[in-house]
N, C-alpha and C. Protein backbone atom coordinates (compact mmCIF):
# COMPACT_ATOMS: atom_id res chain seq x y z
N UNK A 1 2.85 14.97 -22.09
CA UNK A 1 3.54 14.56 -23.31
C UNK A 1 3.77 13.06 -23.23
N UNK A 2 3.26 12.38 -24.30
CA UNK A 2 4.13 11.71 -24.43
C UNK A 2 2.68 10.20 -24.76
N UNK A 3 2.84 9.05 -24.50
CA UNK A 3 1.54 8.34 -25.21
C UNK A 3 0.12 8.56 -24.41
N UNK A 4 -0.14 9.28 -23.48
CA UNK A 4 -1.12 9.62 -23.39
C UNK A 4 -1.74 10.97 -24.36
N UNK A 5 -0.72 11.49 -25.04
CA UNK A 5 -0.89 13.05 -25.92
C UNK A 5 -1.26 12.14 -27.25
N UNK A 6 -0.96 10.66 -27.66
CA UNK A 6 -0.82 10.02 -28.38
C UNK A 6 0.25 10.01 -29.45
N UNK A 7 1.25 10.10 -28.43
CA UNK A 7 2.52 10.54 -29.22
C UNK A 7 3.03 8.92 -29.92
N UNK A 8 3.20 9.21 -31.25
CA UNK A 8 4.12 7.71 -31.30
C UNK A 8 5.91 7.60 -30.82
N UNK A 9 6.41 6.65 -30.94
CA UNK A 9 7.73 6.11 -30.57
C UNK A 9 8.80 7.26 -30.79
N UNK A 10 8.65 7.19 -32.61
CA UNK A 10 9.54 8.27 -32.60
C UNK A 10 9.20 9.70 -32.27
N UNK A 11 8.16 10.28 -31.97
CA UNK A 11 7.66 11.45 -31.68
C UNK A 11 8.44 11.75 -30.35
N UNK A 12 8.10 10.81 -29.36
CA UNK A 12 8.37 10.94 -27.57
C UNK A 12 10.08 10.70 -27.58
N UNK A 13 10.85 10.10 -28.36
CA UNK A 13 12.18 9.87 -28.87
C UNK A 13 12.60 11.24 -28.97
N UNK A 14 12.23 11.64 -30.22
CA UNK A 14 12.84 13.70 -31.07
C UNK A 14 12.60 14.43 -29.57
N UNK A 15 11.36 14.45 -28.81
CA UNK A 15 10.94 15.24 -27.85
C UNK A 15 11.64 14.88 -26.81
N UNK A 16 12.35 14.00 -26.52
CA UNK A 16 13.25 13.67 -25.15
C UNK A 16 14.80 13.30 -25.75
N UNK A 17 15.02 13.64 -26.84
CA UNK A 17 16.51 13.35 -27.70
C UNK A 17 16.98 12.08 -27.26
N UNK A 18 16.02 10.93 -27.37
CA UNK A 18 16.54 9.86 -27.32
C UNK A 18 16.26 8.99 -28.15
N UNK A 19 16.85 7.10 -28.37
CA UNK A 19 16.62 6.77 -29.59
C UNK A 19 15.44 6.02 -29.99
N UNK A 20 14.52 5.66 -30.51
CA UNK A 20 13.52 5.24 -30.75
C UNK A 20 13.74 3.73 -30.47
N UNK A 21 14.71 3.11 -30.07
CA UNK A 21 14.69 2.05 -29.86
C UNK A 21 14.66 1.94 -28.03
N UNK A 22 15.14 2.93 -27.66
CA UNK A 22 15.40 3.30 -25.87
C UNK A 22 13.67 3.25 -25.27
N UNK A 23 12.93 4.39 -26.03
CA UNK A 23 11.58 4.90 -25.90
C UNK A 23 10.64 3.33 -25.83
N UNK A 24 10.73 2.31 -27.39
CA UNK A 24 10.20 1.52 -27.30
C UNK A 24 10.48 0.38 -26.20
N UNK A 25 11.76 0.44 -25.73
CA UNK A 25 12.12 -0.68 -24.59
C UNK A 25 11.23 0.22 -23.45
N UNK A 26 11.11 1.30 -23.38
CA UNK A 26 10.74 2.01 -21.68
C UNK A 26 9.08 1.83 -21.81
N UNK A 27 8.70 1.40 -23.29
CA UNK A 27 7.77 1.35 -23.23
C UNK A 27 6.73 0.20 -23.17
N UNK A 28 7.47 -0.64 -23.70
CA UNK A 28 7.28 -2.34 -23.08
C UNK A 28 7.02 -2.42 -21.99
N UNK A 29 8.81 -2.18 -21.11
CA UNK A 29 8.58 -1.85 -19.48
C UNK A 29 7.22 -1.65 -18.57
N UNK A 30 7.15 -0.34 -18.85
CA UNK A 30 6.01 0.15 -18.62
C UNK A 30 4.40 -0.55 -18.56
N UNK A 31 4.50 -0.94 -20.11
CA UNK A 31 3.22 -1.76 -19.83
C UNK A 31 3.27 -3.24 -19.18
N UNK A 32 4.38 -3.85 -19.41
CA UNK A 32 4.59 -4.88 -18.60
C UNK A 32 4.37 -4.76 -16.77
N UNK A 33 4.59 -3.48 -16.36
CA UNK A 33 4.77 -3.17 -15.45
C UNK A 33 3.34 -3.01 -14.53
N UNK A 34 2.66 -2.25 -15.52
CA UNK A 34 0.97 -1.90 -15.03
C UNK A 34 0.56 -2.93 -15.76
N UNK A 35 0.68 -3.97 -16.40
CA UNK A 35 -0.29 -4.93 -16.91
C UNK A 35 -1.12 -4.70 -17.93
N UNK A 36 -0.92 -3.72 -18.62
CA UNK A 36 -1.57 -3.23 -19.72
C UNK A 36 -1.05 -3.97 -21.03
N UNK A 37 -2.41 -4.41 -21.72
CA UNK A 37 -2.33 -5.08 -23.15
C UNK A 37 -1.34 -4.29 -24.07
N UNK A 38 -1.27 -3.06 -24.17
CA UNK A 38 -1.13 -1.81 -25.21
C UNK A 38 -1.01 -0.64 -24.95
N UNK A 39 -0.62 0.49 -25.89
CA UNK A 39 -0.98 1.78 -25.55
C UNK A 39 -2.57 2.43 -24.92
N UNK A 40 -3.10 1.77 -25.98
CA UNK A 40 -4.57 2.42 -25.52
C UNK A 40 -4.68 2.19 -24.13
N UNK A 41 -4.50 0.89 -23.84
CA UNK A 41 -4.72 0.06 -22.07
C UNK A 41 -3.90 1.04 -21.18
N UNK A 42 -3.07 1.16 -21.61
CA UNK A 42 -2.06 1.96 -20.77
C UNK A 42 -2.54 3.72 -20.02
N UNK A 43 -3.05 3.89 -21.43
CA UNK A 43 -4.00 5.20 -21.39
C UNK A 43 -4.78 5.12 -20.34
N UNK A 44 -5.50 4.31 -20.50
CA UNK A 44 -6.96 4.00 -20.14
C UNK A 44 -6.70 4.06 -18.31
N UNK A 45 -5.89 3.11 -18.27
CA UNK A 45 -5.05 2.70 -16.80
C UNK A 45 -4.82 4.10 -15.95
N UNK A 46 -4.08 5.05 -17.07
CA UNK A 46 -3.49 6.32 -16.17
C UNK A 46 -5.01 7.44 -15.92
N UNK A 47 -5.56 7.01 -16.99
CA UNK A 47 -6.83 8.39 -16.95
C UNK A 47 -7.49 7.62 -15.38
N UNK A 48 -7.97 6.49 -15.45
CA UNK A 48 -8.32 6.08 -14.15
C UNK A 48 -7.66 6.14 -12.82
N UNK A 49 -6.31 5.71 -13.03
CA UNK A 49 -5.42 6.33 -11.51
C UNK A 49 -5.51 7.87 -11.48
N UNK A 50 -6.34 8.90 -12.35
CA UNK A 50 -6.17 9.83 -12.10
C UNK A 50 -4.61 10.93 -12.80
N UNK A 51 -3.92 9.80 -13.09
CA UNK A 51 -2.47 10.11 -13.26
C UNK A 51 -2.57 11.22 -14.48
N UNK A 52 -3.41 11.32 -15.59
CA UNK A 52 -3.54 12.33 -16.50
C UNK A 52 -5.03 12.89 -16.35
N UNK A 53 -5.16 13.99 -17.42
CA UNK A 53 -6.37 14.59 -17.41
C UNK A 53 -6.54 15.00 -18.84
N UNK A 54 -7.54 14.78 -19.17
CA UNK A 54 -7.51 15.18 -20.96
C UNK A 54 -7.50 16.79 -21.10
N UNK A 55 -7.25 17.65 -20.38
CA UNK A 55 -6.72 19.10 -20.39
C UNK A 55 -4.94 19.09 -20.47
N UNK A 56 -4.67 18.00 -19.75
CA UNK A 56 -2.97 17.43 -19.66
C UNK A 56 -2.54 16.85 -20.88
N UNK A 57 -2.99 16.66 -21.68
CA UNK A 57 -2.56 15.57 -22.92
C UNK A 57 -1.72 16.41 -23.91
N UNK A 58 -1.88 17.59 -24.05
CA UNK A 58 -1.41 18.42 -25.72
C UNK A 58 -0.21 19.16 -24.44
């Protein structure tokens, strides 16, 4: 779950009862963190560490 499922902001927000402004800061973080341009990059990043699997996404 969650932007590898291609969830947007407020989607991963309703699904973890938190506020869409919390989600978008963790999600900055995040890519700041792995160095990723974006969501897609970010994707891209985890399918290669292995970290997801496109059977894992839905």
């Amino acid at each position: 779950m969650g932007i590898a499922s291609g969830l947007t902001n407020s989607e991963i927000a309703t699904r973890l009862l938190l506020s869409e402004s919390t989600i978008k800061t963790h999600v900055s973080k995040v890519l700041a963190k792995i160095g990723a341009r974006d969501r897609v990059h970010a994707v891209i990043i985890a399918y290669e560490a292995g970290l997801v699997r496109p059977d894992q996404t839905r």
